[in-house]
C-alpha atoms as a PDB file:
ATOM      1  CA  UNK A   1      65.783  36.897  19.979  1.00  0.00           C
ATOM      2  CA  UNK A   2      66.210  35.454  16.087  1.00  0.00           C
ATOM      3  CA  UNK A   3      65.814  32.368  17.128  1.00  0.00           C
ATOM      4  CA  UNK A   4      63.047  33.124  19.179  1.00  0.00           C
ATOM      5  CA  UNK A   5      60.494  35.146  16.464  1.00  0.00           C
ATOM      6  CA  UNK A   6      61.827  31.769  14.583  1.00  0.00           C
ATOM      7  CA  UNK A   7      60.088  29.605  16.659  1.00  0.00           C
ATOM      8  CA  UNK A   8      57.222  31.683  16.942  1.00  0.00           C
ATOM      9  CA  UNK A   9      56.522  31.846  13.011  1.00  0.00           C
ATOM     10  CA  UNK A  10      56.789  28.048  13.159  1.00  0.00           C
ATOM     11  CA  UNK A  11      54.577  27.026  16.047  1.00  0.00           C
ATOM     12  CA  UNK A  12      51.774  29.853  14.264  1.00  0.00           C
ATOM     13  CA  UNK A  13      53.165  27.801  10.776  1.00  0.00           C
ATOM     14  CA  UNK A  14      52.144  24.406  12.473  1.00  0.00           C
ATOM     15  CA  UNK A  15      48.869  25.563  14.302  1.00  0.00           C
ATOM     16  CA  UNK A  16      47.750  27.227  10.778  1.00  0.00           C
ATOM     17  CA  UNK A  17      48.575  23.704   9.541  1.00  0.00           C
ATOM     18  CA  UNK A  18      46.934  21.924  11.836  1.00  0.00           C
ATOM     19  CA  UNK A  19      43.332  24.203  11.358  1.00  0.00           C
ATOM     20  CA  UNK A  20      43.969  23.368   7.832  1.00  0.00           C
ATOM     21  CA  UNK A  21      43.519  19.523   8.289  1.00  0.00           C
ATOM     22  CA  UNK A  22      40.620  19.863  10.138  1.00  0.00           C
ATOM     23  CA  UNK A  23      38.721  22.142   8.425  1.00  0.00           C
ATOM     24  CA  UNK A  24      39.206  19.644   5.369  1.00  0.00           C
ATOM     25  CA  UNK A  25      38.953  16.535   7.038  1.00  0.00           C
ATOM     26  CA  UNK A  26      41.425  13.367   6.496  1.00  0.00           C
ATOM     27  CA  UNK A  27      43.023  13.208   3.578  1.00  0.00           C
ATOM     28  CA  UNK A  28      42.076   9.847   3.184  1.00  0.00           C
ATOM     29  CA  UNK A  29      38.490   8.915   3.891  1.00  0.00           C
ATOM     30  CA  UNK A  30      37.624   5.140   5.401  1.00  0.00           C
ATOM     31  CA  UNK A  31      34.989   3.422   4.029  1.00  0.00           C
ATOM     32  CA  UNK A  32      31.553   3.183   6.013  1.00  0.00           C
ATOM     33  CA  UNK A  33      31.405   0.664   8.444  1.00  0.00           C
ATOM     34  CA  UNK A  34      28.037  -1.643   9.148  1.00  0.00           C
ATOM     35  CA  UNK A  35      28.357   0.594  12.922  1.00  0.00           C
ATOM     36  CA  UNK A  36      28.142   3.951  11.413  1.00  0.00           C
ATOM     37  CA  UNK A  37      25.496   2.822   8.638  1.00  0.00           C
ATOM     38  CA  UNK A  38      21.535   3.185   9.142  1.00  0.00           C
ATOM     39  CA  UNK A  39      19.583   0.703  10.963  1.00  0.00           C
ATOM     40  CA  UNK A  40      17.798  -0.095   7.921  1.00  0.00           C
ATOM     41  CA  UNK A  41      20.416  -0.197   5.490  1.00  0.00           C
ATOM     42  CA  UNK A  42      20.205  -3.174   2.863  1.00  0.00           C
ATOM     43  CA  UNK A  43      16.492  -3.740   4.471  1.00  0.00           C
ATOM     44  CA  UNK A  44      14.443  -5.175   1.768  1.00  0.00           C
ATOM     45  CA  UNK A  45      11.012  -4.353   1.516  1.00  0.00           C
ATOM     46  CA  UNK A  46       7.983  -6.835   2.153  1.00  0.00           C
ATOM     47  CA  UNK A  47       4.095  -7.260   2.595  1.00  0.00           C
ATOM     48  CA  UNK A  48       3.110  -5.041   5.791  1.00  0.00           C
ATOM     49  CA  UNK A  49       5.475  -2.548   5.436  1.00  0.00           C
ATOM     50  CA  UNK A  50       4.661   1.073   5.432  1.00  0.00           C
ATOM     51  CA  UNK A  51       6.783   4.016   3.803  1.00  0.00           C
ATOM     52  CA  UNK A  52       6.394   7.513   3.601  1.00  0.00           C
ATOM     53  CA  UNK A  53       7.298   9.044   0.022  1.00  0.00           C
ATOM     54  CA  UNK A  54       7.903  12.091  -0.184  1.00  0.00           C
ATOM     55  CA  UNK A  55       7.522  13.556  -3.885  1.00  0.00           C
ATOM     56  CA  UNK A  56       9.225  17.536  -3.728  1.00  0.00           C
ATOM     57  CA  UNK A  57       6.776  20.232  -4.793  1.00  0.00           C
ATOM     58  CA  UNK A  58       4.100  17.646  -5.744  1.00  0.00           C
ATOM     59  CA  UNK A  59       1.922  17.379  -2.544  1.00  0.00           C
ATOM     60  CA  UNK A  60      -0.891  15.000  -4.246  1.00  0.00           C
ATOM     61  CA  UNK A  61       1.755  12.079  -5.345  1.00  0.00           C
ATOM     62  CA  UNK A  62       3.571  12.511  -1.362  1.00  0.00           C
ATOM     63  CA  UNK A  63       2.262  10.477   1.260  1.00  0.00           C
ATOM     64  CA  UNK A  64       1.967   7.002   3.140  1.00  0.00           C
ATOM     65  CA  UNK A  65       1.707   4.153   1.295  1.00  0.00           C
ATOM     66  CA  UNK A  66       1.153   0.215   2.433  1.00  0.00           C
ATOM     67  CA  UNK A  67       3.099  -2.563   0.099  1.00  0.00           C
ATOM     68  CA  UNK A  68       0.433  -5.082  -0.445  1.00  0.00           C
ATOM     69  CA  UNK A  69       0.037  -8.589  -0.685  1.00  0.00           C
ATOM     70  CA  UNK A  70       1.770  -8.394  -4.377  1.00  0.00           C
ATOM     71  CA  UNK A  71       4.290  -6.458  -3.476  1.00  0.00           C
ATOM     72  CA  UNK A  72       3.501  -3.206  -4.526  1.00  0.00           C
ATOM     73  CA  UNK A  73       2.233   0.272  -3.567  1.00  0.00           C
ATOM     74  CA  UNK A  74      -0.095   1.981  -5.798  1.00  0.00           C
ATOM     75  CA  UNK A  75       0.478   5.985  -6.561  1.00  0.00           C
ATOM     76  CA  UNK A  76      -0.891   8.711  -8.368  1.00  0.00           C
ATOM     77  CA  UNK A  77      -0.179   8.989 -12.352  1.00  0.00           C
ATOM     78  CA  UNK A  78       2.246   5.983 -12.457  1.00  0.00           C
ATOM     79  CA  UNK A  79      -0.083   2.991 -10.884  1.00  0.00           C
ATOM     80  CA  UNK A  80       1.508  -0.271  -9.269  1.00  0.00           C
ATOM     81  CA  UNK A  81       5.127   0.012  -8.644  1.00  0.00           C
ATOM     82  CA  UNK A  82       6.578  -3.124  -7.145  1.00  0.00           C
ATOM     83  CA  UNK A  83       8.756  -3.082  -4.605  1.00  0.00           C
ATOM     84  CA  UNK A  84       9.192  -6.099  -2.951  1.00  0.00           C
ATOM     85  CA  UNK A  85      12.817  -6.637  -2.028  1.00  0.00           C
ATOM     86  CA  UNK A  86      13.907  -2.918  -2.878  1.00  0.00           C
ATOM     87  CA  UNK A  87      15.803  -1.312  -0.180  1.00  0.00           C
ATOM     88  CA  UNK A  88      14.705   2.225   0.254  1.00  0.00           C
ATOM     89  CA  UNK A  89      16.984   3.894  -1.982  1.00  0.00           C
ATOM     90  CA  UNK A  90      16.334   1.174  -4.980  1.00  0.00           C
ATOM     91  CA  UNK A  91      12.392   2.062  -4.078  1.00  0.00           C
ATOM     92  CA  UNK A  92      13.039   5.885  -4.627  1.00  0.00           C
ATOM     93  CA  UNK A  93      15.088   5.181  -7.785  1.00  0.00           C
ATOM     94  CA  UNK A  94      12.424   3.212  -9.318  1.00  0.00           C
ATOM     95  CA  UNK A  95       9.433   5.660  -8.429  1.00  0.00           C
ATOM     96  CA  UNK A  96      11.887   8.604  -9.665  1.00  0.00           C
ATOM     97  CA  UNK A  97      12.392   6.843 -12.784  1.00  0.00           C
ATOM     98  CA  UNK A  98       8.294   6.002 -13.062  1.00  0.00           C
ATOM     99  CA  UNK A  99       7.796   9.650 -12.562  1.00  0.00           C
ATOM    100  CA  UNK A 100      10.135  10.824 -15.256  1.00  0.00           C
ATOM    101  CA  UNK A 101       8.876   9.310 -17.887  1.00  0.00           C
ATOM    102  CA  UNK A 102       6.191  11.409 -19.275  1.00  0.00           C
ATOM    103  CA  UNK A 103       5.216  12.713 -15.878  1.00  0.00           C
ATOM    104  CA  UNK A 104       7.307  14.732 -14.677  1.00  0.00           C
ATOM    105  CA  UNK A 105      10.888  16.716 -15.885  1.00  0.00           C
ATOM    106  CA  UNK A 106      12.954  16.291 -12.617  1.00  0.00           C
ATOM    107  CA  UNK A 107      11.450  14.356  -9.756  1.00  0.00           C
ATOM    108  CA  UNK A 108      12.847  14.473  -6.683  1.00  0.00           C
ATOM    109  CA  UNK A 109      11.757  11.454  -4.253  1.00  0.00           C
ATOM    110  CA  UNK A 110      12.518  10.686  -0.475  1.00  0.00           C
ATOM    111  CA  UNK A 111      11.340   6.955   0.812  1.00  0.00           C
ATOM    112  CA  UNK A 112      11.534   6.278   4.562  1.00  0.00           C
ATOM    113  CA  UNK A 113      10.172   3.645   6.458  1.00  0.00           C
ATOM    114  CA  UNK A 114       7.292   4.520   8.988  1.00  0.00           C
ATOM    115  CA  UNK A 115       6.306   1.190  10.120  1.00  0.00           C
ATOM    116  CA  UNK A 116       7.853  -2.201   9.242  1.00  0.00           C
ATOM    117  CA  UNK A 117       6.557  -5.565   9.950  1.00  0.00           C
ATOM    118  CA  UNK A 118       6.153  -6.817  13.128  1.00  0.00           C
ATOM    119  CA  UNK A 119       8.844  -8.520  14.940  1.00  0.00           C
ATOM    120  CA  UNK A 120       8.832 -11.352  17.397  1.00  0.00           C
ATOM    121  CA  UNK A 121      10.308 -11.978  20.930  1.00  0.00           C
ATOM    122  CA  UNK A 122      10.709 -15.642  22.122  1.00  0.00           C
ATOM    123  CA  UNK A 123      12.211 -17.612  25.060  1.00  0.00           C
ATOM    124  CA  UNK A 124      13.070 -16.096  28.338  1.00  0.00           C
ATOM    125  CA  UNK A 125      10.600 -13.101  28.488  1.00  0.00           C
ATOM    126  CA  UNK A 126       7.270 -12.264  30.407  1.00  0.00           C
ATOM    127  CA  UNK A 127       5.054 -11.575  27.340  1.00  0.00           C
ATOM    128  CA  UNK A 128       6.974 -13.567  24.109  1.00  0.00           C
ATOM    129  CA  UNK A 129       4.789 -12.927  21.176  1.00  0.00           C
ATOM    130  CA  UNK A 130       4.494 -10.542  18.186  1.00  0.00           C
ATOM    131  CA  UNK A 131       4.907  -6.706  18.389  1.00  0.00           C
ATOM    132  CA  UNK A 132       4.706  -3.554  16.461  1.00  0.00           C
ATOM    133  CA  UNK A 133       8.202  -2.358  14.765  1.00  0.00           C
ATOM    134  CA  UNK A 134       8.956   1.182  14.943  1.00  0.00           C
ATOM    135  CA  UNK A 135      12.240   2.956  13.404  1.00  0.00           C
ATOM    136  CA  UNK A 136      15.079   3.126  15.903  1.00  0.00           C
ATOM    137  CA  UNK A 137      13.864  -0.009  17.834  1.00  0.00           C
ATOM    138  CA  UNK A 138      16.509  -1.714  20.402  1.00  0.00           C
ATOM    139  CA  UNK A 139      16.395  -5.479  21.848  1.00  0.00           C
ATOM    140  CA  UNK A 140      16.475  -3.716  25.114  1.00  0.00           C
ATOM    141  CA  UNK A 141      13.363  -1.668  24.216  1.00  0.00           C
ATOM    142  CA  UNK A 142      11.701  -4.702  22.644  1.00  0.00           C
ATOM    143  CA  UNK A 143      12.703  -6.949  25.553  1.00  0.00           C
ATOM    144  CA  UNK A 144      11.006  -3.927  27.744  1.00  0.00           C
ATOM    145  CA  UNK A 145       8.203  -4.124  25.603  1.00  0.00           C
ATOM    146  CA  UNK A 146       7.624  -8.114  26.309  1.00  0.00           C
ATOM    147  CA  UNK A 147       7.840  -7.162  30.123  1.00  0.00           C
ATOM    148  CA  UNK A 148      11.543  -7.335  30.828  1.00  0.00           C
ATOM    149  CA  UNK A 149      13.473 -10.682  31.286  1.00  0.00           C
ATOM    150  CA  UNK A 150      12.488 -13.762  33.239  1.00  0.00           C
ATOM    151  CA  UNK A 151      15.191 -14.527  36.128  1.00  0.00           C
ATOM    152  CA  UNK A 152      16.399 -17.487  33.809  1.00  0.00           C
ATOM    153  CA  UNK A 153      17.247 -15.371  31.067  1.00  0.00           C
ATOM    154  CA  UNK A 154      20.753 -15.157  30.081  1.00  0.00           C
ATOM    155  CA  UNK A 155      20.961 -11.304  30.164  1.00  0.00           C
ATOM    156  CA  UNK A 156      24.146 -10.992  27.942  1.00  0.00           C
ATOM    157  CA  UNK A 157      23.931 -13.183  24.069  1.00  0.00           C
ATOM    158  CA  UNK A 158      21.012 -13.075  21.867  1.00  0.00           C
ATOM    159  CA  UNK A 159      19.665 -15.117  19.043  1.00  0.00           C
ATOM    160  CA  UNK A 160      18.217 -13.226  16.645  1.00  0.00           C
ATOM    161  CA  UNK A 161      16.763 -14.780  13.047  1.00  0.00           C
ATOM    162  CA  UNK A 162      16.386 -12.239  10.433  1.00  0.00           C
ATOM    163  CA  UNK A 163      13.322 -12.297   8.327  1.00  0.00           C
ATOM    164  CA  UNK A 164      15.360 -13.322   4.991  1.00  0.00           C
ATOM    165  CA  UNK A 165      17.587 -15.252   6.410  1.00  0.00           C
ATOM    166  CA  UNK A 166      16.870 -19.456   7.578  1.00  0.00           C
ATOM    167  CA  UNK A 167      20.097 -19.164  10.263  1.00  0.00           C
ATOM    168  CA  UNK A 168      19.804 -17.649  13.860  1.00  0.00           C
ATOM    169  CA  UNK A 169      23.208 -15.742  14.767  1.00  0.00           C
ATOM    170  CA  UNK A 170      24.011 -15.119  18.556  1.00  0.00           C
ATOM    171  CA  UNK A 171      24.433 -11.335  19.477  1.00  0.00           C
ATOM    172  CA  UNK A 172      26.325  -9.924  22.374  1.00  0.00           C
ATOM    173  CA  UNK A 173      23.365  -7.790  24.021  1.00  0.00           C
ATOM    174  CA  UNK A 174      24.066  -4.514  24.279  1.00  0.00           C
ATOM    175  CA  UNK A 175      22.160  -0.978  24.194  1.00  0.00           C
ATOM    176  CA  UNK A 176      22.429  -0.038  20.638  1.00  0.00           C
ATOM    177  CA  UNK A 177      21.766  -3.637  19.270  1.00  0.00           C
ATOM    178  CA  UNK A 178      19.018  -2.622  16.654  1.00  0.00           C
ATOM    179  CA  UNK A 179      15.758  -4.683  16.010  1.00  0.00           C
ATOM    180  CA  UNK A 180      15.040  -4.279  11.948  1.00  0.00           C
ATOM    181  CA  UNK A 181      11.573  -5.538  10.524  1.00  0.00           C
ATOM    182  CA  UNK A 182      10.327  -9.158  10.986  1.00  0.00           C
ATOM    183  CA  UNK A 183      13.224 -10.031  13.039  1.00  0.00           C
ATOM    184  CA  UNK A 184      12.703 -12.801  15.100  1.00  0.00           C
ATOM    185  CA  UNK A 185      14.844 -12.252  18.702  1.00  0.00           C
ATOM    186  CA  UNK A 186      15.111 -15.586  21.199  1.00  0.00           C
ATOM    187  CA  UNK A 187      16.172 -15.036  24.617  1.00  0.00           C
ATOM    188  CA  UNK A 188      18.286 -17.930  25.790  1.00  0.00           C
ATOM    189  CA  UNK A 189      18.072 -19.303  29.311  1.00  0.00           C
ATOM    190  CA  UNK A 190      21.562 -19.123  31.174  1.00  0.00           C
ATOM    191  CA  UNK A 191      23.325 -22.222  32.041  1.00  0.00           C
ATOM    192  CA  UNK A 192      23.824 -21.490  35.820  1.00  0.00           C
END
């Protein structure tokens, strides 16, 4: 019976061990991989694309806002703020620190992107040609969106050419593949 109750008391030992880790997560945590980050992360901003900011407890300074031809948005109280090639979070940094000096004590900013530049959709589709980004965009919605895939199409590899970048990369096609702003995506014919 001894040994029994000890058993007991170390199989409730282990199981309140066990919550324990779980509750408190790994004791190591692994960095963030490119799968588990945003679709737009390390997106640079351009000419054409729209943002929402979002300035807390200040309604008048919050709202949508176009980056124009020089690169900039124009807001309430601070002017032009450039932010041509600022990701989102180096856009809300800047406009923080615009707002903070003399404006207000302790801005706090959101950015997010509400409509990017268009992208384009070439090769081995019904309708190639340019089409509206929105956030969350697939291949296979934006292949949908150029009415679906010719019977030549190779159905599984990609190219895609990103807007800041001169080199086309083939992608293995699959449902989550993500379309980001100004990407340019080729659809290859197959080989047999």
């Amino acid at each position: 019976m001894k040994t029994f109750r000890a058993a007991m008391f170390a199989l409730i030992g282990l199981g309140c061990a066990v919550l324990a880790a779980c509750a408190t997560g790994p004791a190591s945590a692994e960095p963030q991989t490119a799968a588990s980050r945003g679709p737009l992360d390390g997106y640079r901003l351009g000419t054409g694309d729209e943002i929402k900011i979002t300035v807390f407890d200040e309604p008048a300074l919050s709202g949508p806002f176009v980056v124009d031809g020089l690169g900039g948005i124009t807001m309430s109280l601070i002017g032009q703020v450039e932010v041509r090639n600022l990701t989102l979070a180096e856009t809300q940094k800047r406009i923080e620190t615009k707002l903070k000096d003399g404006w207000l004590r302790d801005p706090k900013v959101t950015v997010e992107m509400t409509k990017g530049r268009p992208y384009y959709i070439l090769g081995e589709v019904t309708r190639a040609g340019e089409y509206p980004f929105t956030s969350g965009l697939t291949v296979m919605n934006a292949i949908a969106a150029a009415g679906d895939f010719t019977y030549r199409a190779n159905k599984k590899k990609i190219m895609i050419k990103s807007h800041d970048s001169a080199v086309e990369r083939e992608v293995e096609l699959t449902p989550t593949t993500l379309v980001k702003p100004g990407d340019t995506i080729r659809v290859r014919e197959r080989f047999f």
